[in-house]
Protein backbone atom coordinates (compact mmCIF):
# COMPACT_ATOMS: atom_id res chain seq x y z
CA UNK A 1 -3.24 -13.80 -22.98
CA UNK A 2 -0.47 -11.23 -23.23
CA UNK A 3 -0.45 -8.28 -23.16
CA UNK A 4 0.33 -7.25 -27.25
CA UNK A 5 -2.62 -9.50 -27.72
CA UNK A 6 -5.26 -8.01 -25.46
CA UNK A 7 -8.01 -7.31 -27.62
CA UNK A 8 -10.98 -5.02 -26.69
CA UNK A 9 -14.63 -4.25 -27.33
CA UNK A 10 -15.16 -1.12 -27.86
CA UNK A 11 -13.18 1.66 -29.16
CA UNK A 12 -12.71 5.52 -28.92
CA UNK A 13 -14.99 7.72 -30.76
CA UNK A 14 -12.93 9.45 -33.22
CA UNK A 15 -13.87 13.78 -33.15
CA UNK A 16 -12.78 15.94 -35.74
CA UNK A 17 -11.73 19.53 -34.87
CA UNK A 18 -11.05 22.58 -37.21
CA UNK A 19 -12.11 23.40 -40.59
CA UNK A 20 -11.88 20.53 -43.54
CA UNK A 21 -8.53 21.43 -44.95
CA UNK A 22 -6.70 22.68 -41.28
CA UNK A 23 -8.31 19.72 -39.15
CA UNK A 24 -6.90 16.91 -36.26
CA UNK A 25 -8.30 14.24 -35.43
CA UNK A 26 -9.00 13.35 -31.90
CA UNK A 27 -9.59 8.94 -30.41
CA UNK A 28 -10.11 6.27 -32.60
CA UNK A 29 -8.39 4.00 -30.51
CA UNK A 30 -9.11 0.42 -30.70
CA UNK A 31 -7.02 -0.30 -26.99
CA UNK A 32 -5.07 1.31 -24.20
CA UNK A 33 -2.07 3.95 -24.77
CA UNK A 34 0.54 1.68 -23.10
CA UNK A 35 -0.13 -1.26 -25.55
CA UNK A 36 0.09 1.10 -28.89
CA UNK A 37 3.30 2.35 -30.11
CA UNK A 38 1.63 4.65 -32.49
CA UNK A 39 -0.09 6.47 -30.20
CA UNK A 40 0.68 10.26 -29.66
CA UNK A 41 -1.43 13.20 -27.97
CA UNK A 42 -2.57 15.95 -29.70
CA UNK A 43 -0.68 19.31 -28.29
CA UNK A 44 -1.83 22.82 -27.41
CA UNK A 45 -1.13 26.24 -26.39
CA UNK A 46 -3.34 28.29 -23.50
CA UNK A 47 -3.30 31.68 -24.76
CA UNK A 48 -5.39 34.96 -22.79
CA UNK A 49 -6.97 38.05 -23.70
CA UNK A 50 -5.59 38.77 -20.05
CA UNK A 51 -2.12 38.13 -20.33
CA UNK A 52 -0.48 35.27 -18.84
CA UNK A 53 1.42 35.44 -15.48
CA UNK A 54 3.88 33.39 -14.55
CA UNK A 55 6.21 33.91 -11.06
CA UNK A 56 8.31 37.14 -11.20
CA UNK A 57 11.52 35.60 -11.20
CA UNK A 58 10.57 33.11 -14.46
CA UNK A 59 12.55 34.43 -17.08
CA UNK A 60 10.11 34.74 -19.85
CA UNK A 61 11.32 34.99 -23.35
CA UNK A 62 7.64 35.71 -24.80
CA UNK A 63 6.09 38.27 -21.95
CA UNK A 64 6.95 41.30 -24.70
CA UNK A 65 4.22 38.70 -26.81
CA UNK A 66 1.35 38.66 -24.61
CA UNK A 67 -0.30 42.19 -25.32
CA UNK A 68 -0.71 41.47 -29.05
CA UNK A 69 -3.49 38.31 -29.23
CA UNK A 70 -3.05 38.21 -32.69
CA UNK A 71 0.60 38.31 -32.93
CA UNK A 72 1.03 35.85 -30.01
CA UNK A 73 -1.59 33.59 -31.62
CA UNK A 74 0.43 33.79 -34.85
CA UNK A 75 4.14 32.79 -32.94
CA UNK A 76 2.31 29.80 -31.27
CA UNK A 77 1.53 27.97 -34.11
CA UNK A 78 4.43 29.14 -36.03
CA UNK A 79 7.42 28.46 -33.73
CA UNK A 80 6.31 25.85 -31.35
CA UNK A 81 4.41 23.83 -34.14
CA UNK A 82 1.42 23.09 -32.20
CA UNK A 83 -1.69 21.06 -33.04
CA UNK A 84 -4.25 23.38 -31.76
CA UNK A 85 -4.49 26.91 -29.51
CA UNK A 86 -6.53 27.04 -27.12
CA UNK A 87 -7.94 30.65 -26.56
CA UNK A 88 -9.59 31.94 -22.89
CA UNK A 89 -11.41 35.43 -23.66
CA UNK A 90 -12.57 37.47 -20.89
CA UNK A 91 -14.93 40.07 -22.69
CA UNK A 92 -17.57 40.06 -25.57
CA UNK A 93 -15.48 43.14 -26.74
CA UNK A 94 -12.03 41.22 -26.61
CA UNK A 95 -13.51 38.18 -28.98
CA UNK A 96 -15.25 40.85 -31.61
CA UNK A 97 -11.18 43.07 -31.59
CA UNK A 98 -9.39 39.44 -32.02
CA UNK A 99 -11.14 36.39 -33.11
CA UNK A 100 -12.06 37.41 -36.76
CA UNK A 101 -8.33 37.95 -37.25
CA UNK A 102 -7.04 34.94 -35.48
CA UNK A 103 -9.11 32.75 -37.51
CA UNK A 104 -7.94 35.02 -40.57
CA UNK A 105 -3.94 34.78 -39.34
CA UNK A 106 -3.90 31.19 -38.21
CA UNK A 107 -4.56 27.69 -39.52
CA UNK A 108 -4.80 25.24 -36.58
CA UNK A 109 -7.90 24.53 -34.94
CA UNK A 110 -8.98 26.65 -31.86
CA UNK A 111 -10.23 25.30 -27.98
CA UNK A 112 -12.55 28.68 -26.77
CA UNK A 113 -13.56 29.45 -23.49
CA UNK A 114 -15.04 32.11 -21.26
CA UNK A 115 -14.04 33.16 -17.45
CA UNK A 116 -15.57 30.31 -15.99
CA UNK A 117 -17.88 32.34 -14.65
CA UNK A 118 -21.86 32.16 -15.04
CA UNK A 119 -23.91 34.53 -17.09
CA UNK A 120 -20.41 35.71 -18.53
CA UNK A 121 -19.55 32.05 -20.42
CA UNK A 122 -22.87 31.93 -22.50
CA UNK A 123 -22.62 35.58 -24.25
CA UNK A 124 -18.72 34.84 -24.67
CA UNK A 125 -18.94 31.58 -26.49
CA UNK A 126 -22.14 32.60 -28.64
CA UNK A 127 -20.14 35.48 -30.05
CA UNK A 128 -17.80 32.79 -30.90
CA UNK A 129 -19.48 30.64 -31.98
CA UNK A 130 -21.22 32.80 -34.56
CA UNK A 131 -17.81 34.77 -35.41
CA UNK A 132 -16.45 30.97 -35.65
CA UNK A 133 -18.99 29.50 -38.15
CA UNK A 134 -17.03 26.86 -40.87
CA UNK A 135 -14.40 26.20 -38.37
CA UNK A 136 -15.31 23.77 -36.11
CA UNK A 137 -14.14 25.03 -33.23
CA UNK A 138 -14.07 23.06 -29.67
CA UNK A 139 -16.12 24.90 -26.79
CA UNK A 140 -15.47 25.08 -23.28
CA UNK A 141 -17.62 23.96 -21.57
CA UNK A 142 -21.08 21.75 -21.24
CA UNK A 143 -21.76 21.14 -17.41
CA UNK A 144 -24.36 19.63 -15.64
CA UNK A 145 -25.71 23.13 -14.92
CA UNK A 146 -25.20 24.40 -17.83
CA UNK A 147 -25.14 22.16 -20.81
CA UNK A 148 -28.30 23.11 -22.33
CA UNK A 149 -27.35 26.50 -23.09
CA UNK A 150 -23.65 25.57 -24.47
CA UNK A 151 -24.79 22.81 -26.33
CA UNK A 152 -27.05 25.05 -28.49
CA UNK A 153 -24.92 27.28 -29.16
CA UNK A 154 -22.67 24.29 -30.24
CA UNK A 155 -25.61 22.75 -32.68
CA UNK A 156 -26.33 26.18 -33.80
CA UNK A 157 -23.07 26.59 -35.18
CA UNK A 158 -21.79 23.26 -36.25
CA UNK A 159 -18.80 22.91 -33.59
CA UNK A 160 -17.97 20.60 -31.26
CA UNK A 161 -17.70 21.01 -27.44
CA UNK A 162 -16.32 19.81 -23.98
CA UNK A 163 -18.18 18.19 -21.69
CA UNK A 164 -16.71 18.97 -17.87
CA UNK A 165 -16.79 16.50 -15.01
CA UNK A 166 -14.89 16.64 -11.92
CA UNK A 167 -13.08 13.75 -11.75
CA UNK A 168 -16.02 11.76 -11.77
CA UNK A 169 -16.43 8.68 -14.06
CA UNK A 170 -20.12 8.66 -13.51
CA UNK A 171 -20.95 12.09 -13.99
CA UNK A 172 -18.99 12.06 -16.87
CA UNK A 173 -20.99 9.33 -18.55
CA UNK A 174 -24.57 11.28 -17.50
CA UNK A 175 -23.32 14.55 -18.80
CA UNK A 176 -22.13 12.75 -22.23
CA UNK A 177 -25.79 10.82 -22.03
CA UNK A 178 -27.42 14.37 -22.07
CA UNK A 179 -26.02 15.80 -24.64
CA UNK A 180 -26.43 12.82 -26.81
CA UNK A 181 -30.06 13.00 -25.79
CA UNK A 182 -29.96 17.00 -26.31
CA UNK A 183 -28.96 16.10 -30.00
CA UNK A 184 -24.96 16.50 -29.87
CA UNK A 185 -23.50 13.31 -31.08
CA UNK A 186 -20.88 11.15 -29.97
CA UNK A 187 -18.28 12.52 -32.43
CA UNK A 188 -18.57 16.18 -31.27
CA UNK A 189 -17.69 15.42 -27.23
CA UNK A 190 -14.25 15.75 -26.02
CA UNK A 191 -14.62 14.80 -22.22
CA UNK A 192 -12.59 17.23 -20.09
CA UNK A 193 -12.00 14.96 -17.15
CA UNK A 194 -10.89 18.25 -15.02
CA UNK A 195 -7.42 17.29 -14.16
CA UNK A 196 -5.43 17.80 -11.22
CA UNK A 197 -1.24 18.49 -10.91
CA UNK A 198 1.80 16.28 -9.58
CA UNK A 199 1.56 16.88 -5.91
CA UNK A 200 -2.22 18.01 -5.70
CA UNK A 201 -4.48 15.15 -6.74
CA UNK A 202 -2.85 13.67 -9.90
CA UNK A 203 -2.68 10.22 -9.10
CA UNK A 204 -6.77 10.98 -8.07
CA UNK A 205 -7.17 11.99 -11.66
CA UNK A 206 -5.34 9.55 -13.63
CA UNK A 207 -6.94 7.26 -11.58
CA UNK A 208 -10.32 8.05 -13.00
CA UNK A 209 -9.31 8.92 -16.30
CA UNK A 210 -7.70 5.43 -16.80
CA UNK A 211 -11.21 3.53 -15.46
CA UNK A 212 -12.95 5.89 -17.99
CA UNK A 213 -11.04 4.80 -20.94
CA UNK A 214 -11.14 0.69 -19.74
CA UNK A 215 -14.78 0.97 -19.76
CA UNK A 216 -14.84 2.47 -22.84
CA UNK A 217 -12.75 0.23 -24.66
CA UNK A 218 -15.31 -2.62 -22.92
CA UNK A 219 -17.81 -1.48 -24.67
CA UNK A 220 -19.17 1.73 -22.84
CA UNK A 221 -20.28 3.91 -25.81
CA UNK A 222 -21.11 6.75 -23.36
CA UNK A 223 -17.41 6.76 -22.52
CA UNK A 224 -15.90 6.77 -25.10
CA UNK A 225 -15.32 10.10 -25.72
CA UNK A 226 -11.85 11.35 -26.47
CA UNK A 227 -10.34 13.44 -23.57
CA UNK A 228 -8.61 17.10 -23.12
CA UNK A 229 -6.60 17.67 -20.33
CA UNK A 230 -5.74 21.04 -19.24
CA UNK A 231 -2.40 20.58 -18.11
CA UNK A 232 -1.59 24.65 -17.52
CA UNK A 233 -3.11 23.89 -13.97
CA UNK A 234 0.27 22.58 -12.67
CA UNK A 235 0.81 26.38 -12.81
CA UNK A 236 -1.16 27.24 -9.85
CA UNK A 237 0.87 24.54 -7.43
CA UNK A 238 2.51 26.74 -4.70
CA UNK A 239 5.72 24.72 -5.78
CA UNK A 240 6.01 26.57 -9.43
CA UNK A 241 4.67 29.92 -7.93
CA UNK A 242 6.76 30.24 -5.15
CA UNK A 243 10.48 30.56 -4.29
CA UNK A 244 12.02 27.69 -1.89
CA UNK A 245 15.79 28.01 -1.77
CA UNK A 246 16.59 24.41 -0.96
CA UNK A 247 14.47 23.25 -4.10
CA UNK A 248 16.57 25.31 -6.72
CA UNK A 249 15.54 28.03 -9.51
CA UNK A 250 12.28 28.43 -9.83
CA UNK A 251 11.17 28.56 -13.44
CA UNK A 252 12.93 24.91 -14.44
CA UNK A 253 10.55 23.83 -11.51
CA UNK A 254 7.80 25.41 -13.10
CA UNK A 255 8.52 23.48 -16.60
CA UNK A 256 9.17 20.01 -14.80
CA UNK A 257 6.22 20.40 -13.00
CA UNK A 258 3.56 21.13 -16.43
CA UNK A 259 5.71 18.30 -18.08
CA UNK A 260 5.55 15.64 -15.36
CA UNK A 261 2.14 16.33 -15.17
CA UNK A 262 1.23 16.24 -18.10
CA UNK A 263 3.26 12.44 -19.26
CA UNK A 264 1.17 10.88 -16.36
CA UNK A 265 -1.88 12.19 -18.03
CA UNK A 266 -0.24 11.61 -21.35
CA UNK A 267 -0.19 7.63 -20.41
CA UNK A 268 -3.26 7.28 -18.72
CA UNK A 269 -5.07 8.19 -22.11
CA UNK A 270 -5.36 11.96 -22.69
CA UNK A 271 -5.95 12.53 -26.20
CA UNK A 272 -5.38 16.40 -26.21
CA UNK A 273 -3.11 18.16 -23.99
CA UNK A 274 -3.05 21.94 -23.44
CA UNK A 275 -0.09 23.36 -21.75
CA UNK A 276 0.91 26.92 -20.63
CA UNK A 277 4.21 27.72 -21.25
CA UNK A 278 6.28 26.41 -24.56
CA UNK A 279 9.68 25.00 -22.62
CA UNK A 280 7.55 22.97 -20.45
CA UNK A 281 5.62 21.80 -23.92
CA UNK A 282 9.12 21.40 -25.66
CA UNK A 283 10.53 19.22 -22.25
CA UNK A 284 7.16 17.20 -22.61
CA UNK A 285 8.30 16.16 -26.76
CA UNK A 286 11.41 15.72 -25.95
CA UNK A 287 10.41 13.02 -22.83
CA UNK A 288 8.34 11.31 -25.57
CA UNK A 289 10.09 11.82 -28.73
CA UNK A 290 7.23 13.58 -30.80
């Protein structure tokens, strides 16, 4: 059989993000990325209550941007044409001064998450989740620890939510069993596969992201979730923080490096991608022609 005939199974669970007249959809695909000229990710912006640092001798355009959420919410969607914004609050006070307005200001739908750090996450995304209500936002994130508590908020509220694994095909089908089994259907799980760089695991990753989306499309319901890749990461390789002489300017590096990484992760199925700077986002269209 070749290869345009190769017929599958299963398919990808198709999740719908944002409110009913500003929405994208995520999956529905009936067989692997390589085999379907229409296929195209879905594209994002990482945006901080924080800031966002990049190496002191990046020339940044948009650093004047970064202490107005609102306004630098607004020029994401409006220059770079995005898909989705992904947001990364700190504070319970930060999402009450900004979110209401952001969802006011902006029409694409939002990816919200917390420090990352326990007993801070919960309070953060319940606040946002309540503040969020009729949008249909995507949550960040259901672990094994800690899915219980996420995923109410998430059925409380009517949004949808990201279910973390590392790199683990297995532990990303038990996490997506319990929160089926919790009550959060198929068609509100994005699986965040968590996603390494070029140069520090990424062949690891793509590795497991590609045997997640085969099974699925076998027939694997409880893989077939559509994944997110956070592709900002390639920021924190010492290769786009750090000057080397013989390797040439730094901040094209720094672009190459979020790009490459993210077309490998691009091809082995990643459904959303969520990148940190906008010329490494424009070199990543450009490389695909979206």
């Amino acid at each position: 059989m070749s290869l345009e005939k190769l017929s599958f199974n299963g398919n990808i669970a198709k999740v719908t993000l944002g409110s009913k007249n500003n929405s994208i959809s995520l999956g529905g695909q009936t067989t692997l990325p390589f085999l379907d000229p229409n296929y195209k990710p879905k594209l994002a912006l990482h945006i901080s209550d924080s800031g966002l640092a990049f190496p002191n001798t990046v020339n940044d355009p948009y650093k004047d941007q970064y202490d107005n959420l609102v306004e630098w919410a607004k020029l994401c969607e409006r220059k770079f044409k995005i898909d989705a914004l992904h947001i990364n609050f700190s504070t319970e006070s930060n999402v009450t001064n900004y979110l209401p307005d952001i969802l006011q200001e902006i029409s694409i739908p939002l990816i919200i998450s917390g420090p990352g750090e326990v007993g801070k996450d919960q309070p953060i995304l319940n606040l946002c989740g309540e503040l969020g209500q009729g949008y249909n936002l995507l949550l960040c994130a259901a672990e094994l620890e800690t899915y219980k508590s996420i995923t109410a908020i998430a059925l409380a509220y009517n949004h949808c939510i990201v279910a973390l694994s590392p790199i683990d095909v297995n532990i990303a089908k038990q996490l997506n069993i319990l929160l089926s089994d919790f009550g959060l259907p198929l068609k509100r799980i994005v699986i965040d596969p968590m996603v390494a760089c070029l140069g520090y695991g990424l062949e690891y990753t793509f590795s497991a992201m590609e045997r997640i989306r085969a099974l699925a499309l076998s027939g694997d319901e409880m893989l077939s979730s559509p994944m997110i890749c956070f592709v900002q990461d390639a920021w924190r390789a010492r290769e786009t923080a750090f000057e080397y002489p013989d390797w040439g300017p730094i901040a094209p590096r720094g672009f190459l490096w979020e790009a490459s990484t993210a077309a490998s992760l691009y091809a082995a199925g990643g459904d959303l991608l969520v990148f940190r700077h906008p010329e490494s986002l424009a070199l990543f269209r450009k490389t695909i022609g979206v």
